[in-house]
C-alpha atoms as a PDB file:
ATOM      1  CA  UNK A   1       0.000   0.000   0.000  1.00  0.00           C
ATOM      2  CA  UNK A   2       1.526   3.329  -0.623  1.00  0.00           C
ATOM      3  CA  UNK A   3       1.084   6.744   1.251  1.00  0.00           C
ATOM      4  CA  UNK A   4      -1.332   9.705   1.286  1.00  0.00           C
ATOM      5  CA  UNK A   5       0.242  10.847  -1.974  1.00  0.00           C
ATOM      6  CA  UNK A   6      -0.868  13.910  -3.812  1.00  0.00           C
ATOM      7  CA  UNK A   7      -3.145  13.511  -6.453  1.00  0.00           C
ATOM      8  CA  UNK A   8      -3.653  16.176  -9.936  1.00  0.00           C
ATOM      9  CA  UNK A   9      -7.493  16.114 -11.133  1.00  0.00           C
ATOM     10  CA  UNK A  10      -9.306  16.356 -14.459  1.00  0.00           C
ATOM     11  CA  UNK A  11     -12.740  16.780 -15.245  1.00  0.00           C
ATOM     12  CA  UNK A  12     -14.265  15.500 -18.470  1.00  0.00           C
ATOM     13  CA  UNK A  13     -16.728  18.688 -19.646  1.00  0.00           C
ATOM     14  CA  UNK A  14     -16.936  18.250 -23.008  1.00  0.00           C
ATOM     15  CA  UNK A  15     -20.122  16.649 -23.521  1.00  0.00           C
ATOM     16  CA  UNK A  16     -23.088  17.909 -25.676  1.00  0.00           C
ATOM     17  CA  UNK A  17     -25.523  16.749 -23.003  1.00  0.00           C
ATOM     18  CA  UNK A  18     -28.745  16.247 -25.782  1.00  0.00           C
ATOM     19  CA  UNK A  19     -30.169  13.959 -22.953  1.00  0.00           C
ATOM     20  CA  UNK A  20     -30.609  17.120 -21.301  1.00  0.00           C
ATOM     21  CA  UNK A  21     -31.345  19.319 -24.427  1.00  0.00           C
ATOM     22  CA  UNK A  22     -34.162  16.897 -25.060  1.00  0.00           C
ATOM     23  CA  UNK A  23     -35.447  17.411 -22.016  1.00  0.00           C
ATOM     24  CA  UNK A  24     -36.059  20.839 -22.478  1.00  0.00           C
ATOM     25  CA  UNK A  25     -32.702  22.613 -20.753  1.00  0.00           C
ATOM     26  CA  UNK A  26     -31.085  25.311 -23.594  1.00  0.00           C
ATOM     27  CA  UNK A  27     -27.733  25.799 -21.542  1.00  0.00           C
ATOM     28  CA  UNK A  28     -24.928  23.310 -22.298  1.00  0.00           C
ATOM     29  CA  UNK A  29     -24.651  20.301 -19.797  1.00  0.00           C
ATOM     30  CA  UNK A  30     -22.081  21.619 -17.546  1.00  0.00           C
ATOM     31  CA  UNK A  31     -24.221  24.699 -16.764  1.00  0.00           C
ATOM     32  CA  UNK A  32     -26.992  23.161 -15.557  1.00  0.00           C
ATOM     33  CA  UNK A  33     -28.563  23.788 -12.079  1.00  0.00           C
ATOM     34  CA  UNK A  34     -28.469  20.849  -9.862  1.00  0.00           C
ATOM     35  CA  UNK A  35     -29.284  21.458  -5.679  1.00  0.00           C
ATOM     36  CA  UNK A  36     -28.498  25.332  -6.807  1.00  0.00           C
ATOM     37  CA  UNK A  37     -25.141  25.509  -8.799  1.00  0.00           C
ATOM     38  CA  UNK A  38     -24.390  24.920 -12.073  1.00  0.00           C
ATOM     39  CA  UNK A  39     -23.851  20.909 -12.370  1.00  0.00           C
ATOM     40  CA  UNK A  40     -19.633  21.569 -12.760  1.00  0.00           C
ATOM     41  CA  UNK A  41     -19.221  23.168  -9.803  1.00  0.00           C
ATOM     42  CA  UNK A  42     -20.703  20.344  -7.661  1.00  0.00           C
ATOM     43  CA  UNK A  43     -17.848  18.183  -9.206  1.00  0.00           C
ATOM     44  CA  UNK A  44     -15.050  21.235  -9.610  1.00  0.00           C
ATOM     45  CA  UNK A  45     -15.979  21.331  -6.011  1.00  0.00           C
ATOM     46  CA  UNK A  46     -15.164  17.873  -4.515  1.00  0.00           C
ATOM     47  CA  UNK A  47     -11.979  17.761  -6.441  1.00  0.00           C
ATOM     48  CA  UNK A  48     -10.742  21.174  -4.283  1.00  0.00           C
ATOM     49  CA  UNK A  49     -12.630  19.753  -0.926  1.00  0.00           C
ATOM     50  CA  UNK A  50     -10.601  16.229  -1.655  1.00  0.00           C
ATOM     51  CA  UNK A  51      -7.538  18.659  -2.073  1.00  0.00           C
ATOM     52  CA  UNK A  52      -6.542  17.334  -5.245  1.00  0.00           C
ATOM     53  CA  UNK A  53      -4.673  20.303  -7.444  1.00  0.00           C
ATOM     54  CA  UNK A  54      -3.831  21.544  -9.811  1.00  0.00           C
ATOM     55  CA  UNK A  55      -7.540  20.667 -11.660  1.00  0.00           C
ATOM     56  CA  UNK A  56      -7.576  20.434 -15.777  1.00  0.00           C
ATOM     57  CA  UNK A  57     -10.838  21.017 -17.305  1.00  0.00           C
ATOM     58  CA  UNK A  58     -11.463  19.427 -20.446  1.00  0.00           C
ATOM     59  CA  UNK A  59     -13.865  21.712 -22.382  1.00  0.00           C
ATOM     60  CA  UNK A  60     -15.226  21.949 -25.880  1.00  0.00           C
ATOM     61  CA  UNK A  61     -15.676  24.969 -27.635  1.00  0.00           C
ATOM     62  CA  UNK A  62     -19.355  25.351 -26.371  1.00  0.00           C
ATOM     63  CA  UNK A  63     -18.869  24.463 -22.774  1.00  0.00           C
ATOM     64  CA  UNK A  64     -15.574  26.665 -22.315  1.00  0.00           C
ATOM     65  CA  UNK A  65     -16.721  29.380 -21.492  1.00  0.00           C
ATOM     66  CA  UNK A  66     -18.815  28.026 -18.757  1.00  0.00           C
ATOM     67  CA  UNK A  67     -15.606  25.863 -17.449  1.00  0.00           C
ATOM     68  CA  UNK A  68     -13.700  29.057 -17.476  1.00  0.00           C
ATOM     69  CA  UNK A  69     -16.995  30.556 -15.173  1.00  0.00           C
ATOM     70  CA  UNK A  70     -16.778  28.168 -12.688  1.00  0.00           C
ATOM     71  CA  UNK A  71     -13.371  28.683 -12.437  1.00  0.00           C
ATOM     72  CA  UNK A  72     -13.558  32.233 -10.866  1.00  0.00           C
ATOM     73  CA  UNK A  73     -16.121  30.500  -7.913  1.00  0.00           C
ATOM     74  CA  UNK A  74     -12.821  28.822  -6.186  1.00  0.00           C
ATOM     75  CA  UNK A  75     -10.573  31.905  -5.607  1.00  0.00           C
ATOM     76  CA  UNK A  76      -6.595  30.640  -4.875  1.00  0.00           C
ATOM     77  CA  UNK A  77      -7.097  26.970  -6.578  1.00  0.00           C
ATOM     78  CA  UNK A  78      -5.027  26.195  -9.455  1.00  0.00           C
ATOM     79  CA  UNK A  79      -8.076  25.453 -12.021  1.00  0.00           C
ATOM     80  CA  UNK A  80      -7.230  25.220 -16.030  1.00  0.00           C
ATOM     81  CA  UNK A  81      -9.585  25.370 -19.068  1.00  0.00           C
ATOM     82  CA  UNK A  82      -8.367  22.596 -21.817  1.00  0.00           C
ATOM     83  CA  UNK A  83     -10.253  23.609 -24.939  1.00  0.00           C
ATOM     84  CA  UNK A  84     -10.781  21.105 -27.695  1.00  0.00           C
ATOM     85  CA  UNK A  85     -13.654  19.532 -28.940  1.00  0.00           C
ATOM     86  CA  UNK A  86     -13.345  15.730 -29.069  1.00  0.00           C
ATOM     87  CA  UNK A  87     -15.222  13.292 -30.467  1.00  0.00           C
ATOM     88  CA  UNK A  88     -15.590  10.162 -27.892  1.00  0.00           C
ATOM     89  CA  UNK A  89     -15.001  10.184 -24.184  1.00  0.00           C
ATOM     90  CA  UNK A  90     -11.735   8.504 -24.717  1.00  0.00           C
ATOM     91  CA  UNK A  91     -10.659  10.660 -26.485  1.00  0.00           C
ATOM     92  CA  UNK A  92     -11.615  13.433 -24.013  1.00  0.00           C
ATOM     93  CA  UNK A  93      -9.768  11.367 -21.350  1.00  0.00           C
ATOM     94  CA  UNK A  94      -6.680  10.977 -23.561  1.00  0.00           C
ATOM     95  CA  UNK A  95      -6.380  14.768 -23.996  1.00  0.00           C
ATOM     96  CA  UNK A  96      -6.339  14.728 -19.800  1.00  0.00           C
ATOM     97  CA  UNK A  97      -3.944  12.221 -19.768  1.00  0.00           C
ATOM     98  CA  UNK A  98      -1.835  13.827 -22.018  1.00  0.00           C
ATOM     99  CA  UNK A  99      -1.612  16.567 -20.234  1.00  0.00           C
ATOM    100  CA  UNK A 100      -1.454  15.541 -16.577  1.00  0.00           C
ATOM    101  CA  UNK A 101       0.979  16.108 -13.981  1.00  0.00           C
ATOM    102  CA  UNK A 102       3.706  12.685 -13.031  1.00  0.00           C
ATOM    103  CA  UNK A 103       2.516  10.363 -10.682  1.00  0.00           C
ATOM    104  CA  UNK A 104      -1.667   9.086 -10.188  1.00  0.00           C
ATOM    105  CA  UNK A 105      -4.365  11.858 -11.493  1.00  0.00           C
ATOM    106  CA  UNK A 106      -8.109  11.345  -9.991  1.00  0.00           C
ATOM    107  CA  UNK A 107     -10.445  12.033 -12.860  1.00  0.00           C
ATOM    108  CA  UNK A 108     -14.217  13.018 -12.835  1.00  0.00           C
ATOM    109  CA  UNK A 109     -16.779  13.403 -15.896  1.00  0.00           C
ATOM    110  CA  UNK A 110     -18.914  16.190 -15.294  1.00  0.00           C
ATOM    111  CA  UNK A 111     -21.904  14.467 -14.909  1.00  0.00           C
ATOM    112  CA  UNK A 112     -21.277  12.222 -11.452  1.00  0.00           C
ATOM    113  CA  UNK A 113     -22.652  13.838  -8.981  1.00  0.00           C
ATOM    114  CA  UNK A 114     -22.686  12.400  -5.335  1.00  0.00           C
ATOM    115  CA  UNK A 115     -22.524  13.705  -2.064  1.00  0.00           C
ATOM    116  CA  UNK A 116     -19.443  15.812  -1.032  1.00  0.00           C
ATOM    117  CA  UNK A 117     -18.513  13.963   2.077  1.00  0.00           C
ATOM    118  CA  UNK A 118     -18.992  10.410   0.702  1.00  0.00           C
ATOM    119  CA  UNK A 119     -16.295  11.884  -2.462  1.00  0.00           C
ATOM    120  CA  UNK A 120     -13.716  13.068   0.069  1.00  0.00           C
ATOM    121  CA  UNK A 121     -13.965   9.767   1.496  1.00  0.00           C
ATOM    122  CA  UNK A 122     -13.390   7.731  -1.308  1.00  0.00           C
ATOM    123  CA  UNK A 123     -10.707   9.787  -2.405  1.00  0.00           C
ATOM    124  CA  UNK A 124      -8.579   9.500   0.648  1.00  0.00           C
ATOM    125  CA  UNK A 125      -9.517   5.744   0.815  1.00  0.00           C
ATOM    126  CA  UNK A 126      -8.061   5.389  -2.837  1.00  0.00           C
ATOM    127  CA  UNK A 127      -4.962   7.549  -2.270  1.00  0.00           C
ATOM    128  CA  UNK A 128      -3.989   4.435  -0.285  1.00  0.00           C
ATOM    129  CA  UNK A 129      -3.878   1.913  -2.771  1.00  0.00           C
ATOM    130  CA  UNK A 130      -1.135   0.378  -4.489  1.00  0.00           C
ATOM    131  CA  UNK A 131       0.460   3.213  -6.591  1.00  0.00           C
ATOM    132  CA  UNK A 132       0.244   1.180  -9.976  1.00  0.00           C
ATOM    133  CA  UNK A 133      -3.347   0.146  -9.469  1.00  0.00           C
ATOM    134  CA  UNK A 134      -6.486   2.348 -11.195  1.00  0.00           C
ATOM    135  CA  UNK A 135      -9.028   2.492  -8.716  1.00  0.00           C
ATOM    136  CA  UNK A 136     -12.851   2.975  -9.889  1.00  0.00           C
ATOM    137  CA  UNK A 137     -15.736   4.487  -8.158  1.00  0.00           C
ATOM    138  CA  UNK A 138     -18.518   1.829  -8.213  1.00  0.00           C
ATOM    139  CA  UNK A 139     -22.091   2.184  -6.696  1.00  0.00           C
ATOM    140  CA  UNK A 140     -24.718  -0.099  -6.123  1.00  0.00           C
ATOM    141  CA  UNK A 141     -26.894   2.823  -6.718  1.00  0.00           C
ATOM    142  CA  UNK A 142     -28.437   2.254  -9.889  1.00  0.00           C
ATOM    143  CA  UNK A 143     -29.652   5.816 -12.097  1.00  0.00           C
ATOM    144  CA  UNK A 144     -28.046   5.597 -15.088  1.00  0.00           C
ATOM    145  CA  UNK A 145     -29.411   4.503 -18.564  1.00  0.00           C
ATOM    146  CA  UNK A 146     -26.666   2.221 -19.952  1.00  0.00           C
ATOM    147  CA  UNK A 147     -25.085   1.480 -16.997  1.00  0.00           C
ATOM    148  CA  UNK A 148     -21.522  -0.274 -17.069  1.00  0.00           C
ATOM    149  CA  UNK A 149     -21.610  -3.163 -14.483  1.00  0.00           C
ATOM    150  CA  UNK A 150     -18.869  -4.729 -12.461  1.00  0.00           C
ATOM    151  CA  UNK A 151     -17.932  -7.744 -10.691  1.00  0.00           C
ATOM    152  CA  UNK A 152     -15.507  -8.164  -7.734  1.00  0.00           C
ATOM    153  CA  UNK A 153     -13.823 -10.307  -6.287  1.00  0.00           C
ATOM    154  CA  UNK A 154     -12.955 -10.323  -2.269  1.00  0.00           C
ATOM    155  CA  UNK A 155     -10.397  -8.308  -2.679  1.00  0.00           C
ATOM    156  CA  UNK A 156     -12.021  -5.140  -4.174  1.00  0.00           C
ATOM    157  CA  UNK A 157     -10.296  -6.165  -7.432  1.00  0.00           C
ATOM    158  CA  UNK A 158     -12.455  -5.645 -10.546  1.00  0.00           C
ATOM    159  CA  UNK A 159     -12.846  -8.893 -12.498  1.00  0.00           C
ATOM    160  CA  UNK A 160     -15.322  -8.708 -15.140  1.00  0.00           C
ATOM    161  CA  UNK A 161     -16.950  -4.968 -16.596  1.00  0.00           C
ATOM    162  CA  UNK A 162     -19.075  -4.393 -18.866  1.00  0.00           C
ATOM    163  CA  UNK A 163     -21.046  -7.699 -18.832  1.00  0.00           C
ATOM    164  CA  UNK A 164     -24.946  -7.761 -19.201  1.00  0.00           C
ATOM    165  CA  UNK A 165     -25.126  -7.557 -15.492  1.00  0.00           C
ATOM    166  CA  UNK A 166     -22.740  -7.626 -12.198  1.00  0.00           C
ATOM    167  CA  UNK A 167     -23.122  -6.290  -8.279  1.00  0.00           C
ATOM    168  CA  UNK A 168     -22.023  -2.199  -8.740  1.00  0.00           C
ATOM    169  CA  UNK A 169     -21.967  -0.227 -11.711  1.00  0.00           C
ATOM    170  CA  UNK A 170     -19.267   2.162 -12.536  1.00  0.00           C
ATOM    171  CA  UNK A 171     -19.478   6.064 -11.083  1.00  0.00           C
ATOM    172  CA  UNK A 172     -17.392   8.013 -13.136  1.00  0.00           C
ATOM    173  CA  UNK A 173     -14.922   8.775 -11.401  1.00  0.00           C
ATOM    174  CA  UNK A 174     -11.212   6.766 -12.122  1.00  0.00           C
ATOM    175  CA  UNK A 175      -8.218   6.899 -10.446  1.00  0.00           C
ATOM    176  CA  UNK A 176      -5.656   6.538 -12.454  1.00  0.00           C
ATOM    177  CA  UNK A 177      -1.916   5.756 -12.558  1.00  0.00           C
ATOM    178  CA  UNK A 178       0.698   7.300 -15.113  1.00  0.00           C
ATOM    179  CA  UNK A 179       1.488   4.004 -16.283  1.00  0.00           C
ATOM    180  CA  UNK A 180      -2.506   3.892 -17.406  1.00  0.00           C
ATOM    181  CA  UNK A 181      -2.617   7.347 -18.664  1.00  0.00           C
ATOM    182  CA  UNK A 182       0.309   6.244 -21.036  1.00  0.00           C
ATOM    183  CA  UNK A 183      -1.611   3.089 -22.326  1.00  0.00           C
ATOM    184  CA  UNK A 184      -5.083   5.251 -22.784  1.00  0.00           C
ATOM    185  CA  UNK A 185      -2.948   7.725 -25.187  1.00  0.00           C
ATOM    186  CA  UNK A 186      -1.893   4.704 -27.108  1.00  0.00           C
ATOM    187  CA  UNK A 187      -5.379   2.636 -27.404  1.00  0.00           C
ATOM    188  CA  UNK A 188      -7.212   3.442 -30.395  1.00  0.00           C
ATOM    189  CA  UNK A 189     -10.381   5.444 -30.283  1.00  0.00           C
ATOM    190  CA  UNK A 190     -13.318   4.811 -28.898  1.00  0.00           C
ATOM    191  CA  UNK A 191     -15.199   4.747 -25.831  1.00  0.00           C
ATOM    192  CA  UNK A 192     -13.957   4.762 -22.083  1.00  0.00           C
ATOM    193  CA  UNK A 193     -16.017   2.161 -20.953  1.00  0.00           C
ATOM    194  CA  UNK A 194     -13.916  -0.146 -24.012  1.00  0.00           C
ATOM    195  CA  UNK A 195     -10.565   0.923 -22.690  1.00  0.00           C
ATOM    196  CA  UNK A 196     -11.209   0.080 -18.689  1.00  0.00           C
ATOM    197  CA  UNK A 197     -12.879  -3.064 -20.137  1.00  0.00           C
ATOM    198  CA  UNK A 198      -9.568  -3.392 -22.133  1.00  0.00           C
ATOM    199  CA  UNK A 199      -7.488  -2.725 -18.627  1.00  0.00           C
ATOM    200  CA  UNK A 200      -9.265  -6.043 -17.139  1.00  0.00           C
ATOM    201  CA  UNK A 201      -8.735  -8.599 -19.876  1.00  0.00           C
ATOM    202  CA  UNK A 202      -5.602  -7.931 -19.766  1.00  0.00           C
ATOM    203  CA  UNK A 203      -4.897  -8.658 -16.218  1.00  0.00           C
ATOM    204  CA  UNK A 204      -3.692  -5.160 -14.651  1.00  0.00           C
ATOM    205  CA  UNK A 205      -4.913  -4.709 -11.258  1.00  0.00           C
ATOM    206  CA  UNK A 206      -7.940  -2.705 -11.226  1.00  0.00           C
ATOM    207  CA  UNK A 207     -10.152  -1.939  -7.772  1.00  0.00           C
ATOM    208  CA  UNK A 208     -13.776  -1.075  -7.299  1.00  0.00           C
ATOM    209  CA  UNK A 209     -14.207   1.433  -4.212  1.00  0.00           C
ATOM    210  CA  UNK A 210     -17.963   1.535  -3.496  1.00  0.00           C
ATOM    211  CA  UNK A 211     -19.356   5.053  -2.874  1.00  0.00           C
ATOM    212  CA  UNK A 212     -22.945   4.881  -1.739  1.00  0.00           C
ATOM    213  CA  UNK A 213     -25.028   7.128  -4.429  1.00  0.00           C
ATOM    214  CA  UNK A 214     -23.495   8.805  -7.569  1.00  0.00           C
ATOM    215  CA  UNK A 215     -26.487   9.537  -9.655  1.00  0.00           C
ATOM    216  CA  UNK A 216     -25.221   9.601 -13.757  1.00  0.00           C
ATOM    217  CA  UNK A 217     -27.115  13.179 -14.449  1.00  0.00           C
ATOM    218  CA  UNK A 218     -28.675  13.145 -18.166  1.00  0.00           C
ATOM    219  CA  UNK A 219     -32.051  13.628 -18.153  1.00  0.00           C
ATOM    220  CA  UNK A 220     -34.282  15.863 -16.399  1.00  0.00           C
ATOM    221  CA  UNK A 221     -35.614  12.638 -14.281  1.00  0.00           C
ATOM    222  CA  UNK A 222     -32.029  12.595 -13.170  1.00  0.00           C
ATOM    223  CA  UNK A 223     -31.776  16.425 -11.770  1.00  0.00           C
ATOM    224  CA  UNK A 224     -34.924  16.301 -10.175  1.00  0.00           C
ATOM    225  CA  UNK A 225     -33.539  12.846  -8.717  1.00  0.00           C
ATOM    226  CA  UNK A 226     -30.268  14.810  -7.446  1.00  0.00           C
ATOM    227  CA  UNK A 227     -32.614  17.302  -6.190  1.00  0.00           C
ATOM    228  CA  UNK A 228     -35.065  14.939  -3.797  1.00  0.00           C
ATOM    229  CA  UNK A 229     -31.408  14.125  -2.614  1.00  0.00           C
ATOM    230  CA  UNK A 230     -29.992  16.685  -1.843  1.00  0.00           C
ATOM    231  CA  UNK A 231     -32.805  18.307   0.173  1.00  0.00           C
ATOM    232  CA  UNK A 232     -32.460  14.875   2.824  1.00  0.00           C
ATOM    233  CA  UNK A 233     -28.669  15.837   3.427  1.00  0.00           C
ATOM    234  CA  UNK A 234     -27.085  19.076   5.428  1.00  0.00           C
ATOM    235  CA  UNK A 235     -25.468  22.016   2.909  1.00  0.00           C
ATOM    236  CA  UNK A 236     -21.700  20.688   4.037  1.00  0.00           C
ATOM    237  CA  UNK A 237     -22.602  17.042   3.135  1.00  0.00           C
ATOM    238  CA  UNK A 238     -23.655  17.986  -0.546  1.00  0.00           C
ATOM    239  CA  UNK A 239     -21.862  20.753  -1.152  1.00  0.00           C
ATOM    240  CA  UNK A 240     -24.273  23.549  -2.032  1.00  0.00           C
ATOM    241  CA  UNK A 241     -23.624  26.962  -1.895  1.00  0.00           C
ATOM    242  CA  UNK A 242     -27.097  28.392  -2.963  1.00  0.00           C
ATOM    243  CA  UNK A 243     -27.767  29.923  -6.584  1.00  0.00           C
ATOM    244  CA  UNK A 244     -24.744  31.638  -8.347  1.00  0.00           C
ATOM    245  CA  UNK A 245     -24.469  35.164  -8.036  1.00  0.00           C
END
């Protein structure tokens, strides 16, 4: 087991979010209000209260400017805009990996939201792990439309994903070691979900670390979920800071 290393962050924001759009919200996915704030800052905001820095947003050309927004709502953390527009969520997390500090980086997509105190405590569970493991956030709570399902062994140790079902599905949220990021740059597009599945055929040590609800948000039946929530748990728990100013 290694020590309470420090981790860098990334946040995958460059989603279109038509789930959403269809569902009647004109404001790109990152910008839209969930418990109060704009849906980034509830994840820009665990990363800071996990004290993971510096933070890399990964933006597309229609959700920058929002990314850059939220940016000015944490005052003294070291929060960058990464502007591209990519065409798969691997590819968004290769463009993080690319550009990520040495050493393990704790990635989010913008869309896993969970309470604030159960994310600070997976994160300094997972700090704790074997440095060349990648450590994913599974839940048992089940809100997401094609959800990726994993089986584990005693251990924690993932050993099938992405079968037709399994005991937690994946929460978005991957902690990841350089050696990973490497192989993610070199894997040939796609999705993410094909890559971590790739990660477990192939026999590298990869750990599910439960947290209790992360609720995947892309549809409107989703934020009103995170709302119903978030009004049974204190402000500190979720994190909300009331409407943006």
């Amino acid at each position: 087991m290694t020590g309470t290393s420090t981790l860098d962050g990334g946040v995958l924001a460059a989603g279109a979010g038509s789930g959403l759009r269809r569902d009647g919200y004109a404001m790109p996915k990152i910008m839209v209000p969930v418990a109060g704030v704009p849906l980034i800052e509830h994840v820009v905001g665990n990363l800071v209260a996990a004290d993971i820095s510096p933070i890399a947003i990964l933006a597309s050309e229609e959700t920058s400017d929002g990314a850059r927004c939220v940016c000015t709502r944490f005052p003294g953390s070291d929060i960058r805009v990464v502007t591209k527009t990519t065409g798969s969520s691997l590819e968004s997390f290769q463009e993080l990996a690319r550009g990520a500090c040495g050493g393990r980086t704790l990635i989010s997509t913008v869309d896993a939201w969970c309470p604030r105190d159960d994310f600070v405590r997976f994160v300094e569970t997972a700090r704790h792990y074997p440095g060349d493991a990648t450590v994913l956030a599974v839940t048992p709570f089940v809100a997401d439309e094609r959800p990726l399902w994993v089986t584990l062994d005693r251990t924690g140790r993932v050993t099938q994903l992405g079968r037709a079902s399994g005991t937690v599905v994946t929460a978005g949220i991957y902690l990841v070691p350089e050696s990973v990021r490497g192989l993610s740059v070199a894997h040939p597009g796609g999705r993410l979900r094909d890559f971590l599945t790739s990660l477990v055929e192939r026999g590298a040590p990869v750990y599910g670390l439960s947290i209790p609800v992360v609720v995947d948000v892309d549809r409107a039946q989703d934020v009103a979920l995170v709302e119903a929530l978030a009004s049974r748990l204190s402000p500190g728990v979720v994190g909300h800071r009331g409407p943006a100013s």
